[in-house]
Protein backbone atom coordinates (compact mmCIF):
# COMPACT_ATOMS: atom_id res chain seq x y z
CA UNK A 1 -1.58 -30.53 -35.32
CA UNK A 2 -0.96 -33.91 -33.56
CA UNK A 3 -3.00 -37.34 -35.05
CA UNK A 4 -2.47 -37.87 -31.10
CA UNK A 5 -4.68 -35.99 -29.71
CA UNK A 6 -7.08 -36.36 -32.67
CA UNK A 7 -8.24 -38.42 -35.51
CA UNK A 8 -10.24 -35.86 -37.00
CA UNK A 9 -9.20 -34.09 -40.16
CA UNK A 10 -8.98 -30.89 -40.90
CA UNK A 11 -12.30 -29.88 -42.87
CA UNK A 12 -13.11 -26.23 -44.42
CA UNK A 13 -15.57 -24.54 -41.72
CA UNK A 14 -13.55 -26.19 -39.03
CA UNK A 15 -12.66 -23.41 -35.88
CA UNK A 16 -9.37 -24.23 -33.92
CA UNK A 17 -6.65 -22.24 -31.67
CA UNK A 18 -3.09 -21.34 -33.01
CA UNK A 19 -1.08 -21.23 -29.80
CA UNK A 20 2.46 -20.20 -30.37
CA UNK A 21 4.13 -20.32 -27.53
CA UNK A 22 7.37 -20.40 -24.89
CA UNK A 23 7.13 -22.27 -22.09
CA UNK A 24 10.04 -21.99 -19.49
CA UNK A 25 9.88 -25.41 -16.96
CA UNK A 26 8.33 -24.96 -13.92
CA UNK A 27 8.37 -21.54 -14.10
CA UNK A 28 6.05 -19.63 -17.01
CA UNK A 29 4.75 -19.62 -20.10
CA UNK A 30 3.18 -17.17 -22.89
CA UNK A 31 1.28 -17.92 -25.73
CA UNK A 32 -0.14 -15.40 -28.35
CA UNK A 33 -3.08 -17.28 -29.37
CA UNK A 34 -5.93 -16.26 -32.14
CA UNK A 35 -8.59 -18.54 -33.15
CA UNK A 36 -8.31 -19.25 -36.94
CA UNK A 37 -10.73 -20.90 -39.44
CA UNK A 38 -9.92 -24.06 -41.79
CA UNK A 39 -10.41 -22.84 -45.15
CA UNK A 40 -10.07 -24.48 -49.16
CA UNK A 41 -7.26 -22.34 -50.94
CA UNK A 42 -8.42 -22.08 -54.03
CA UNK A 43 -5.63 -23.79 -56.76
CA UNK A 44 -4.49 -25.52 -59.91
CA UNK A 45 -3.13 -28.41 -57.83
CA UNK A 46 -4.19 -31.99 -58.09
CA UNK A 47 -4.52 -32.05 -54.40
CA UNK A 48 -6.85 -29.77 -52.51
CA UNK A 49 -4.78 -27.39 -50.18
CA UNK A 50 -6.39 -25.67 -46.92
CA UNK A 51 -5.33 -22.75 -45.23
CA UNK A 52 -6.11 -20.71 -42.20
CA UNK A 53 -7.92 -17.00 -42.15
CA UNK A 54 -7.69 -15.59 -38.58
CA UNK A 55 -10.70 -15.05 -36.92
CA UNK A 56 -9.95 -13.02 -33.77
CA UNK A 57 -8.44 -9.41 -34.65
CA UNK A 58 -6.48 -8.17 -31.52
CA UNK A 59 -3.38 -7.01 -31.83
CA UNK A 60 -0.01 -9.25 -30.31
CA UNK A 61 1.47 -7.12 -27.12
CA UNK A 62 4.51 -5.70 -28.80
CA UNK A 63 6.04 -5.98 -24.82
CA UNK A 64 6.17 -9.86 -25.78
CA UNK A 65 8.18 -9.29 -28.96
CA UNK A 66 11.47 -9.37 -29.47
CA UNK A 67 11.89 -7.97 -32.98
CA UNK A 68 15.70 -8.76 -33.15
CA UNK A 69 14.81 -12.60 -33.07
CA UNK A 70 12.80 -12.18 -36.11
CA UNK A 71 13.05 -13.15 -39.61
CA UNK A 72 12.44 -10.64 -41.95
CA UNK A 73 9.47 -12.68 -43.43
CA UNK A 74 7.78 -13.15 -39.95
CA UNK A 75 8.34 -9.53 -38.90
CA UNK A 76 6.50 -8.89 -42.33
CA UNK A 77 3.68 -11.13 -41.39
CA UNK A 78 3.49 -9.76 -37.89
CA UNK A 79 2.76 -5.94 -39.63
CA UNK A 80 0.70 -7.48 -42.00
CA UNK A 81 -1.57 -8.94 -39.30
CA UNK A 82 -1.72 -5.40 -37.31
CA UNK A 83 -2.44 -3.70 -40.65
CA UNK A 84 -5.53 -6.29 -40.91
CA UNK A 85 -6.59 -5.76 -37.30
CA UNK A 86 -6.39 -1.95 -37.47
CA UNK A 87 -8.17 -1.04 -41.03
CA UNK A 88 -11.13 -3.63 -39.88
CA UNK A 89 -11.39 -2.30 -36.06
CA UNK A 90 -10.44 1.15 -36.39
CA UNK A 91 -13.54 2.16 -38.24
CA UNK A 92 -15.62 0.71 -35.05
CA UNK A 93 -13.64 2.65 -32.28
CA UNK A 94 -14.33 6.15 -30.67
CA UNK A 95 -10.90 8.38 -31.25
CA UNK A 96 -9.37 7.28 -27.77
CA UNK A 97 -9.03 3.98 -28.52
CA UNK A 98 -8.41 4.38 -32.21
CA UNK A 99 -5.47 6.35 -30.97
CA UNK A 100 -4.16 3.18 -28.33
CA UNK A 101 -5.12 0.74 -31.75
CA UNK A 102 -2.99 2.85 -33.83
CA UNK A 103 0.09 2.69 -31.50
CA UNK A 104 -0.52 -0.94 -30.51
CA UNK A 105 -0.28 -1.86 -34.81
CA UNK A 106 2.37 -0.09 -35.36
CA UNK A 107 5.22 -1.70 -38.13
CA UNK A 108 7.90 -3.20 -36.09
CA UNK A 109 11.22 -1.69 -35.95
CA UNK A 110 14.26 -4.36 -36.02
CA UNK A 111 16.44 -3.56 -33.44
């Protein structure tokens, strides 16, 4: 988050994009974006702290994933994210596409 492009300060409330991305020169790019929400960690520290809670549930197409280029702590937040998207959107899907969810969130297997 760039002063650049904005002078505006992150408030709790406030909606924004998180766009990780690759972007090849002249030739493609991907991002696996979700929209997140600003929100007031709660905290013993002198200084107040904000943090993000994803608002869009959907999960990342594993097709754009290369596992082996993963740390172990972002694989784990990857899983952790599908495992959030499928217990709250399972519940609201007929069995066909609980079945696709359930592949789609599957752990991640290093390769």
């Amino acid at each position: 988050i760039s002063r650049a492009w904005s002078a505006a300060t992150l408030e709790p409330g406030m909606i924004l994009s998180n766009e990780p991305g690759y972007y090849r020169d002249g030739e493609f790019g991907i991002r696996c974006e979700n929209l997140v929400v600003v929100q007031a960690l709660n905290g013993e520290l002198e200084t107040p702290m904000y943090g993000f809670d994803v608002l869009t549930l959907v999960p990342f197409d594993r097709r754009l994933i290369e596992v082996g280029l993963l740390s172990p702590a972002e694989q784990a937040w990857i899983d952790a994210y599908h495992r959030r998207v499928e217990d709250t959107v399972a519940p609201l899907l007929d069995e066909l596409d609980r079945q696709w969810l359930e592949q789609a969130c599957a752990p991640l297997i290093a390769s």
